[in-house]
C-alpha atoms as a PDB file:
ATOM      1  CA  UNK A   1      21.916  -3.668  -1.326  1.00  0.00           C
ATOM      2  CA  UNK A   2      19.033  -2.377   0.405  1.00  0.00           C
ATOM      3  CA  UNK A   3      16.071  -2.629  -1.191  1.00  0.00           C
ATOM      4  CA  UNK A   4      12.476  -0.725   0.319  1.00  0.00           C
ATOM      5  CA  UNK A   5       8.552  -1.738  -0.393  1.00  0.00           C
ATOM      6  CA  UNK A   6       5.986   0.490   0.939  1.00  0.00           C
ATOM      7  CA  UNK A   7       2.504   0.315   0.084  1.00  0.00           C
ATOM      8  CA  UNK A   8      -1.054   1.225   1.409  1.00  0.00           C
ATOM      9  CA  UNK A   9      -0.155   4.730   1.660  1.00  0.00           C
ATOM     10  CA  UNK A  10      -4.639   5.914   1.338  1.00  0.00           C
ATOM     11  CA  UNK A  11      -3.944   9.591   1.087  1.00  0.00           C
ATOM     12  CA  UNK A  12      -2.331   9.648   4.894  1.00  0.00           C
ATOM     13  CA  UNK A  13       0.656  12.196   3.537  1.00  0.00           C
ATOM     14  CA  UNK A  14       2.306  12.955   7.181  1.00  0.00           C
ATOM     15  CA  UNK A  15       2.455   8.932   7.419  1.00  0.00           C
ATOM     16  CA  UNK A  16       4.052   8.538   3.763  1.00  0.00           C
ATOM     17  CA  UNK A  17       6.520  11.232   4.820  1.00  0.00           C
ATOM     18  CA  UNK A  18       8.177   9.874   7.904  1.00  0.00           C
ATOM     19  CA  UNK A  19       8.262   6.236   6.386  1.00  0.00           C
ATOM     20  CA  UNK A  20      10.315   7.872   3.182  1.00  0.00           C
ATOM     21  CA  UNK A  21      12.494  10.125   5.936  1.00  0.00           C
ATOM     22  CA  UNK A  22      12.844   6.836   7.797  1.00  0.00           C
ATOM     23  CA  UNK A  23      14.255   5.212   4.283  1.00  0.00           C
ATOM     24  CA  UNK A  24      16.359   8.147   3.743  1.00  0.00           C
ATOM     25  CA  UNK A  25      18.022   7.357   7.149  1.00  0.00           C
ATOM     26  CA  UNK A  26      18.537   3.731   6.710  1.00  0.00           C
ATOM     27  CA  UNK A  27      20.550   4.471   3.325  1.00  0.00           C
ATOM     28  CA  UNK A  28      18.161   2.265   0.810  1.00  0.00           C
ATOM     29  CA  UNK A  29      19.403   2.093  -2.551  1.00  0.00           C
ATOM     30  CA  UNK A  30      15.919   1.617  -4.354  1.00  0.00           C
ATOM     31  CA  UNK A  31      12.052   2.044  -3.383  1.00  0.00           C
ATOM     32  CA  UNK A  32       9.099   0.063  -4.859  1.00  0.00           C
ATOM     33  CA  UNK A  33       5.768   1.117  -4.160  1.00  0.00           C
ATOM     34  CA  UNK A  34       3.249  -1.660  -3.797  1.00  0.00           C
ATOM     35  CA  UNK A  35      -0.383   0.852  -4.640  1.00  0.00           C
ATOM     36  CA  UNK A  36      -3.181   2.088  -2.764  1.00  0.00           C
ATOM     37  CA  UNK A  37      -1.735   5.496  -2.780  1.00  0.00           C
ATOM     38  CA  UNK A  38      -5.446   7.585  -2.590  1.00  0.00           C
ATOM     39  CA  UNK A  39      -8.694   6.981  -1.078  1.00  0.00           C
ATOM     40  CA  UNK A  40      -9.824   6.804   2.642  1.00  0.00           C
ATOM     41  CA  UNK A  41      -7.535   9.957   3.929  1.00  0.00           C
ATOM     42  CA  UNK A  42      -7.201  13.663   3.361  1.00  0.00           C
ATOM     43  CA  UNK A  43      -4.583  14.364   0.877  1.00  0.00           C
ATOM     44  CA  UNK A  44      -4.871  12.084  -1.880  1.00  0.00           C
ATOM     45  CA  UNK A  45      -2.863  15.194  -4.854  1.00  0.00           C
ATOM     46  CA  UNK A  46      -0.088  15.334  -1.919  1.00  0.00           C
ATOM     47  CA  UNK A  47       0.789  12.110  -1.816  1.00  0.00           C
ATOM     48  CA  UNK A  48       0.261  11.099  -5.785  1.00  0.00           C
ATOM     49  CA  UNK A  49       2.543  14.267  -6.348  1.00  0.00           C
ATOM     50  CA  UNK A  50       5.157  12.776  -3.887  1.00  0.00           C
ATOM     51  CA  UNK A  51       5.153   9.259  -5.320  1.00  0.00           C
ATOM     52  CA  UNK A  52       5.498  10.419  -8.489  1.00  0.00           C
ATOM     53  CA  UNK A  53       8.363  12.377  -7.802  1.00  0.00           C
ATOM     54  CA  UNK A  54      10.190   9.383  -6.203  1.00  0.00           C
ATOM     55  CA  UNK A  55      10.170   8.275  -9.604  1.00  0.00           C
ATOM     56  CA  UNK A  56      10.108   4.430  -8.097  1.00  0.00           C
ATOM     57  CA  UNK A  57       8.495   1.508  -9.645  1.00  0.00           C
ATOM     58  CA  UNK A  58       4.778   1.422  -8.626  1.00  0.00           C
ATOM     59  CA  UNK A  59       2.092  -1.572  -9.303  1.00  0.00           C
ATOM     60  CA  UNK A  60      -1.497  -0.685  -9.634  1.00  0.00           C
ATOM     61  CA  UNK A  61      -3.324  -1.133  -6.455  1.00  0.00           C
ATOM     62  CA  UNK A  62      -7.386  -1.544  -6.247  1.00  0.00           C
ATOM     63  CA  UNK A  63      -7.827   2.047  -4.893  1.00  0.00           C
ATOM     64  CA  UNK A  64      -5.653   3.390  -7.938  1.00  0.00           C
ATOM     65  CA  UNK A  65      -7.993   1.373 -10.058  1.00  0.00           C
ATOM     66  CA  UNK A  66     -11.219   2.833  -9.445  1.00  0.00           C
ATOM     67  CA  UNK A  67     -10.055   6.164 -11.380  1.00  0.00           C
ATOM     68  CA  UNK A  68     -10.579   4.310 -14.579  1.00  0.00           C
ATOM     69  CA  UNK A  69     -13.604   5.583 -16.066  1.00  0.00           C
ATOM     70  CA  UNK A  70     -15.436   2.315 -16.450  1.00  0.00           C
ATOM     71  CA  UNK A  71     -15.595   2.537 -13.077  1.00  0.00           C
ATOM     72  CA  UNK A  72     -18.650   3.786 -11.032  1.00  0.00           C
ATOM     73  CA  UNK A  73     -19.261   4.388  -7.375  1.00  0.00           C
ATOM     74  CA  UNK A  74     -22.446   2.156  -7.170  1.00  0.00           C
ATOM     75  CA  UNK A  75     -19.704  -0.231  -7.161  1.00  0.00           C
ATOM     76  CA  UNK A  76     -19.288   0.922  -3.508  1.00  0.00           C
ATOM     77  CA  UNK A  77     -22.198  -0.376  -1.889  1.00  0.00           C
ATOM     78  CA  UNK A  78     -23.830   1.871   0.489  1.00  0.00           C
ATOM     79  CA  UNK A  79     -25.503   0.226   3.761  1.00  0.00           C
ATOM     80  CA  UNK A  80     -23.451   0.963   6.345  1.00  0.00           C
ATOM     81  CA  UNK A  81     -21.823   4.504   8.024  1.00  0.00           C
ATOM     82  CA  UNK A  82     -18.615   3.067   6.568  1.00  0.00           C
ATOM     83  CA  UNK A  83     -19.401   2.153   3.019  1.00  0.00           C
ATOM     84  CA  UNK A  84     -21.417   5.288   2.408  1.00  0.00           C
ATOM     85  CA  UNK A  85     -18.105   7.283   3.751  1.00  0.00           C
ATOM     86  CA  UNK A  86     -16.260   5.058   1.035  1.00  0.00           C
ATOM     87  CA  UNK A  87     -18.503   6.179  -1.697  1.00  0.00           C
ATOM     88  CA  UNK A  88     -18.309   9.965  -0.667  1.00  0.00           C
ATOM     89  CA  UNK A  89     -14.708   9.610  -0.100  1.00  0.00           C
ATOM     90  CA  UNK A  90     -14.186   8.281  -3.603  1.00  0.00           C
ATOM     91  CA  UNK A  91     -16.236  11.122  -5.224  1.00  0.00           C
ATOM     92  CA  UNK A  92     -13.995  13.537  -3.275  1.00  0.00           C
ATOM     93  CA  UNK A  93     -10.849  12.229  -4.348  1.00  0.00           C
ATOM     94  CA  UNK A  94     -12.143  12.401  -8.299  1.00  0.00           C
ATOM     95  CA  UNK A  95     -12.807  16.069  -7.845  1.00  0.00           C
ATOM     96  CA  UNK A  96      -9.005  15.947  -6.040  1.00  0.00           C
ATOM     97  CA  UNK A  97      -7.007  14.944  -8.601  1.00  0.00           C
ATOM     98  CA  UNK A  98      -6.551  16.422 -12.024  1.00  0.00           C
ATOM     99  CA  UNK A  99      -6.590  14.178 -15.054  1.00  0.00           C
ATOM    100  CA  UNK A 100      -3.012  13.925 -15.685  1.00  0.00           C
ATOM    101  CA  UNK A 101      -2.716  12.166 -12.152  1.00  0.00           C
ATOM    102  CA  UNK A 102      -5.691  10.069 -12.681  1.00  0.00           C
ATOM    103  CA  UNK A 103      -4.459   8.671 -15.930  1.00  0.00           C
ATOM    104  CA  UNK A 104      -1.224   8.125 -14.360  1.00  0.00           C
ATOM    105  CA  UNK A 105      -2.835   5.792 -11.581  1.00  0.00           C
ATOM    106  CA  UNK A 106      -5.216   3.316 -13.882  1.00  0.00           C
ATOM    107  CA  UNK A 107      -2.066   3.355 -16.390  1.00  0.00           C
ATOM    108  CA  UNK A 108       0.182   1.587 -13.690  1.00  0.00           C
ATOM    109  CA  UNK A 109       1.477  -1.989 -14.399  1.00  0.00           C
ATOM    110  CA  UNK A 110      -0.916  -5.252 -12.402  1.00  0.00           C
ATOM    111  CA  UNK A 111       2.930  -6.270 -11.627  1.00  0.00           C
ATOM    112  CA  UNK A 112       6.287  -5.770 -12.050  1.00  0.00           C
ATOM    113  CA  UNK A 113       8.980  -8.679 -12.269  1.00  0.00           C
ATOM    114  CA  UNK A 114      12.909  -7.907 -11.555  1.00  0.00           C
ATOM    115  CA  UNK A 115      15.987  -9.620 -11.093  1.00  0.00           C
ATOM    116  CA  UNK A 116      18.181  -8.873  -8.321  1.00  0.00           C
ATOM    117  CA  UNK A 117      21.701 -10.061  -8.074  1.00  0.00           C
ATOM    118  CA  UNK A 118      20.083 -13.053  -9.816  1.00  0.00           C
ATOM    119  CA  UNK A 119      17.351 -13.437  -7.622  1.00  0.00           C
ATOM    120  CA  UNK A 120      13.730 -13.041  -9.115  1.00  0.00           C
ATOM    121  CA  UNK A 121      11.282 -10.997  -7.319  1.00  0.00           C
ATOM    122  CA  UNK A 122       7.432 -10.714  -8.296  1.00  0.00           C
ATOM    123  CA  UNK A 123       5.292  -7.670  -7.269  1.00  0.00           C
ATOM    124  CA  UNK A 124       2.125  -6.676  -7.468  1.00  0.00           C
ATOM    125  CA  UNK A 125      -0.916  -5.059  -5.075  1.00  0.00           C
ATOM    126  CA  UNK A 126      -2.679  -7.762  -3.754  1.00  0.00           C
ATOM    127  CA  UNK A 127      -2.041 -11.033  -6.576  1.00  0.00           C
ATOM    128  CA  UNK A 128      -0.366 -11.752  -9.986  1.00  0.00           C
ATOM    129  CA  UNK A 129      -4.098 -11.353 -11.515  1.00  0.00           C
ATOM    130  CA  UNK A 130      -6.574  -9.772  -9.435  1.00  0.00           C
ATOM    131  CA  UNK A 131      -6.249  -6.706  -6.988  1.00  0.00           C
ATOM    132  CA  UNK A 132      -9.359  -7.684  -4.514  1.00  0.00           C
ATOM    133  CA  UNK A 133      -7.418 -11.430  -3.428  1.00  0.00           C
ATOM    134  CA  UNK A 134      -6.800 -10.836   0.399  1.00  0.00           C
ATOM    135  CA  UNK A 135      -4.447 -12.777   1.953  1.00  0.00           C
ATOM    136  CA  UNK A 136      -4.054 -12.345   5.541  1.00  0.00           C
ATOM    137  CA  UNK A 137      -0.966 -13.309   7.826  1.00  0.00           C
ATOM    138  CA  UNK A 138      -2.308 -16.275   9.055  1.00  0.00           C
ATOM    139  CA  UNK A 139      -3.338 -17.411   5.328  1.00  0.00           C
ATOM    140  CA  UNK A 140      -2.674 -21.123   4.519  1.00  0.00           C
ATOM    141  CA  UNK A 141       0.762 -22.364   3.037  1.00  0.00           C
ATOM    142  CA  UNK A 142      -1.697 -23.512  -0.128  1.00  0.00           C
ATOM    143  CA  UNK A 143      -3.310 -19.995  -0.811  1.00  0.00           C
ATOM    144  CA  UNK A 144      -0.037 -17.990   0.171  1.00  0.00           C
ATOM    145  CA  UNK A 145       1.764 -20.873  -2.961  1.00  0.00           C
ATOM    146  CA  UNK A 146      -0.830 -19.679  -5.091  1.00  0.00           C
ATOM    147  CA  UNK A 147       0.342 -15.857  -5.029  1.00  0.00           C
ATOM    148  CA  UNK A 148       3.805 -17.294  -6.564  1.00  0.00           C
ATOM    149  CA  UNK A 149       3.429 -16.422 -10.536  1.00  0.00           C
ATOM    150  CA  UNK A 150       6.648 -18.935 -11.677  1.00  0.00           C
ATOM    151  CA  UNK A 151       8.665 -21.903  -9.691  1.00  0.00           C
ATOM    152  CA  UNK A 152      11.839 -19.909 -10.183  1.00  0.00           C
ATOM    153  CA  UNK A 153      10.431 -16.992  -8.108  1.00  0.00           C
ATOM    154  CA  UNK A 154      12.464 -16.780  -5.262  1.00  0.00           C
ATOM    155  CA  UNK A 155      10.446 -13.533  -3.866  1.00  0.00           C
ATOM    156  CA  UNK A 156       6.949 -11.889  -3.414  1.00  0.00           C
ATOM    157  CA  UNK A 157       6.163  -8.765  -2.529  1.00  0.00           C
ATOM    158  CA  UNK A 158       2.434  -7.940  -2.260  1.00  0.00           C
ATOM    159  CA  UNK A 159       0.428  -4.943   0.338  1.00  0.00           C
ATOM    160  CA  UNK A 160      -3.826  -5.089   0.158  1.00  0.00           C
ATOM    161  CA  UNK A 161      -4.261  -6.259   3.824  1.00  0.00           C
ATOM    162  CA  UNK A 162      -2.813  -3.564   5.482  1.00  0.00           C
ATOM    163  CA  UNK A 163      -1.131  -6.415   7.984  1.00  0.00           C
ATOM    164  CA  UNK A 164       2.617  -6.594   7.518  1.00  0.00           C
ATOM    165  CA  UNK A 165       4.109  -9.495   7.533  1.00  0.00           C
ATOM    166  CA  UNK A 166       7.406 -12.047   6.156  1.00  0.00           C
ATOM    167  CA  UNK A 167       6.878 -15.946   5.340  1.00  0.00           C
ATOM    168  CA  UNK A 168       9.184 -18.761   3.857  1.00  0.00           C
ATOM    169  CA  UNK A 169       7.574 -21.567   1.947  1.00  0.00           C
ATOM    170  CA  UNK A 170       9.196 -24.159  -0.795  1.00  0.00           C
ATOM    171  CA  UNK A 171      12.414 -21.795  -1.233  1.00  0.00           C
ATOM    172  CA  UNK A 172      10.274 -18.574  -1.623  1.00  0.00           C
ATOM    173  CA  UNK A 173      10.266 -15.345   0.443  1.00  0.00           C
ATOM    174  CA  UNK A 174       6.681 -13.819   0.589  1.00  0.00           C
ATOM    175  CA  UNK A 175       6.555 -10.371   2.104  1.00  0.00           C
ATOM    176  CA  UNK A 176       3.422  -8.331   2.611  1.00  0.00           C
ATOM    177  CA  UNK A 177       4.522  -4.600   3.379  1.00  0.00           C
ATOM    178  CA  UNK A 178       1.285  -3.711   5.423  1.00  0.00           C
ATOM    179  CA  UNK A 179       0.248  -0.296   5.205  1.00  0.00           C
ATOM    180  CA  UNK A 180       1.900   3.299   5.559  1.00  0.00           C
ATOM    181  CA  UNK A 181      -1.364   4.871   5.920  1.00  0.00           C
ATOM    182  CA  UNK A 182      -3.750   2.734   7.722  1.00  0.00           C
ATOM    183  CA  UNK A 183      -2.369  -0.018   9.300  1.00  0.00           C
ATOM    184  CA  UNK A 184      -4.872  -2.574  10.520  1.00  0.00           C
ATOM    185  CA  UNK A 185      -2.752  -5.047  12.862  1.00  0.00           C
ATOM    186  CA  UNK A 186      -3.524  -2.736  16.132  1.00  0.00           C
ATOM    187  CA  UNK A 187      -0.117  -1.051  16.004  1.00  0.00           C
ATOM    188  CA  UNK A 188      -0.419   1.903  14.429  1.00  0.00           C
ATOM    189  CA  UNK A 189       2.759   3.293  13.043  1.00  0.00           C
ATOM    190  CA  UNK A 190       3.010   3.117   9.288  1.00  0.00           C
ATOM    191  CA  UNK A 191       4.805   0.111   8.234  1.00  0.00           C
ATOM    192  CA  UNK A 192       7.122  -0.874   5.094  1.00  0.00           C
ATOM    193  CA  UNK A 193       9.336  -3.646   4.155  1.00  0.00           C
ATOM    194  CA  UNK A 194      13.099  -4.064   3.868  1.00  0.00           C
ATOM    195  CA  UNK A 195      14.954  -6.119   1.441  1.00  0.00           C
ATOM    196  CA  UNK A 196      18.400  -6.792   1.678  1.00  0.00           C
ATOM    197  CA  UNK A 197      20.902  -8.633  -0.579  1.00  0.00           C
ATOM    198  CA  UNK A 198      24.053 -10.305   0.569  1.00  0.00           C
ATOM    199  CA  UNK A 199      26.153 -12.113  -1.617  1.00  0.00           C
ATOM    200  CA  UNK A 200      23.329 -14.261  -3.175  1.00  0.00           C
ATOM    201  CA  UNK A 201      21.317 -14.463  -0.375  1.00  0.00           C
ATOM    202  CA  UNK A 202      18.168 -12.467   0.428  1.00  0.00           C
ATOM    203  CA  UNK A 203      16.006 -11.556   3.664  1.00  0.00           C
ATOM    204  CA  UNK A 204      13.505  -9.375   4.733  1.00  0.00           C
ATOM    205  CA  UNK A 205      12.460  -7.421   8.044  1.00  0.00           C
ATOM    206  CA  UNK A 206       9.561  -5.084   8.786  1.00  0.00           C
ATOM    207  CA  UNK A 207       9.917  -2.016   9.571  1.00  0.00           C
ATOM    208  CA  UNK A 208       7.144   0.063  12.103  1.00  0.00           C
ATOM    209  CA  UNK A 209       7.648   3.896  11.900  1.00  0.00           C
ATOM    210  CA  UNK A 210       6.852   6.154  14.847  1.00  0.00           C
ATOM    211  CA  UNK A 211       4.885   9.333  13.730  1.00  0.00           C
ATOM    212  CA  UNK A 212       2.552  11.590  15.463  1.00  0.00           C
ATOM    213  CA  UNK A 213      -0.588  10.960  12.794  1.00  0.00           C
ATOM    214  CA  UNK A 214      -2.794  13.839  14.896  1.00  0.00           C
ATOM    215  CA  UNK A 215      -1.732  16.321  11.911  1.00  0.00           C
ATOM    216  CA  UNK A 216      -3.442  13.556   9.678  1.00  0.00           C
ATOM    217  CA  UNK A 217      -6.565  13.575  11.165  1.00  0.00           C
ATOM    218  CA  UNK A 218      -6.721  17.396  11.264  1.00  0.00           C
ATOM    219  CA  UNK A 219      -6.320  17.670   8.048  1.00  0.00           C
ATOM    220  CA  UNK A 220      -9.378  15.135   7.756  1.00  0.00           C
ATOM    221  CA  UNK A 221     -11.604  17.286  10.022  1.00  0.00           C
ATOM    222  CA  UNK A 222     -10.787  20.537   8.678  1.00  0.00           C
ATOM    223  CA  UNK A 223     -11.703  19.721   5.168  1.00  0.00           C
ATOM    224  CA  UNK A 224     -14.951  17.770   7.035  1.00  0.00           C
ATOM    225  CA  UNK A 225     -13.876  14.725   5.180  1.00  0.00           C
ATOM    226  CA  UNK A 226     -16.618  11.996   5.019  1.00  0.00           C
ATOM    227  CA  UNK A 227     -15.996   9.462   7.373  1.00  0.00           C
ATOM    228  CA  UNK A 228     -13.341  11.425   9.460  1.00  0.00           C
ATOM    229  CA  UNK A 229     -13.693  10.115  12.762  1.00  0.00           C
ATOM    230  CA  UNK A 230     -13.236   6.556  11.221  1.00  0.00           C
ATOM    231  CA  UNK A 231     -10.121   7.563   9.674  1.00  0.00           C
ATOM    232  CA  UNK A 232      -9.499   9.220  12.998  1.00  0.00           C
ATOM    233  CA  UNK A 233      -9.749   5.521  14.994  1.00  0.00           C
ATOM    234  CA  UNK A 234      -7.706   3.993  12.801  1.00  0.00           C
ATOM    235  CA  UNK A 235      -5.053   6.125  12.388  1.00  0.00           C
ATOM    236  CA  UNK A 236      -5.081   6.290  16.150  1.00  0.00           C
ATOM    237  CA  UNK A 237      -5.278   2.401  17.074  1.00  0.00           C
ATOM    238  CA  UNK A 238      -4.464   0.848  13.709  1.00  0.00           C
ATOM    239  CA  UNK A 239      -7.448  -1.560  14.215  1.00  0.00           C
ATOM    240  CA  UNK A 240      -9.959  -1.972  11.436  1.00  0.00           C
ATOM    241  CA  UNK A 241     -12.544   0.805  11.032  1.00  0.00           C
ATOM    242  CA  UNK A 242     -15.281  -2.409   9.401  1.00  0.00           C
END
């Protein structure tokens, strides 16, 4: 069984395309999407309208969060060319979306537990309780233990850094998907995990997707998105656009 995790996806729709043509290829037999589907890119309805129709499993992501109307953009602080992009950009993507697809984001699940051929697998965005925890590649064994929700977890599956990545630690698989939309490692083809189950035993690879992301960033400048040329770097070099 083949199992796929994608998450990150920030309204990048040519990227979320050629990682699920890339899954089609590969013959997965389920997809699990990790959140973070809007904000930051062009074509946040596109890609919420895509998801949606996958008709996966999806976990509520921080981005998906800030539709919820308790939410304000003066939580976006403003002081820098980037954060006042992030505060336009989230204004934008309100106006984007109609109501039906807002309430469909904040209603998504924190996490989602399954069992796999007996094997237990936790998901969620970024932690089991909060979906601002970043925990980078090169975390410590104590902070990456603390993302486990239960001993008999023998998998986690988590995006929010945008950095790909697969650890073992005390009989646990921890995989971080990265990001289909803005990666942030410096390679910048969308990423997405693979799970595979074998007779009781599990592993998991990442997988780096070659697109050509200048359609993206088109998009971005045509509509004279705020913050364009940042999304334009990224999606370009994958390197952070802080």
């Amino acid at each position: 069984m083949r199992f796929a995790l994608f998450s990150d996806i920030h309204s990048n729709f040519h990227a979320l395309e050629a990682v699920l043509a890339d899954m089609d290829h590969r013959g997965v037999d389920r997809l699990l999407c990790l959140g973070d589907i809007t904000l930051k890119g062009p074509l946040p309805r596109e890609c919420v309208d895509r998801v949606r129709a996958l008709g996966c499993p999806v976990v509520l992501g921080n981005a998906d969060g800030c539709y919820h109307p308790d939410f304000h953009p003066a939580r976006f602080p403003a002081q820098n060319e980037s954060q006042i992009a992030a505060r336009q950009d989230f204004e934008r993507h309100m106006d984007a979306l109609p109501s039906h697809d807002r309430d469909w984001l904040i209603g998504l699940p924190l996490a989602l537990t399954e069992n796999w051929d007996g094997i237990r697998f936790d998901f969620f965005h970024a932690s089991p309780t909060s979906n601002y925890v970043l925990v980078m590649p090169w975390a410590s064994n104590e902070k990456l233990a603390a993302l486990r929700p239960a001993e008999e977890s023998q998998g986690v599956a988590f995006g929010h850094c945008h950095r790909a990545f697969v650890r073992h630690l005390g009989g646990c698989l921890f995989v971080n998907a990265g990001s289909v939309g803005l990666p942030f490692d410096h390679d910048p083809r969308p990423s997405y995990a693979m799970i595979e189950l074998d007779r009781g035993t599990v592993s998991a690879a990442i997988v780096r997707v070659p697109y050509d992301g200048e359609p993206a960033i088109k998009a971005a400048k045509d509509m004279q998105m705020q913050g364009w040329e940042l999304f334009a770097h990224t999606v370009r070099t994958g390197e952070f656009p802080g």
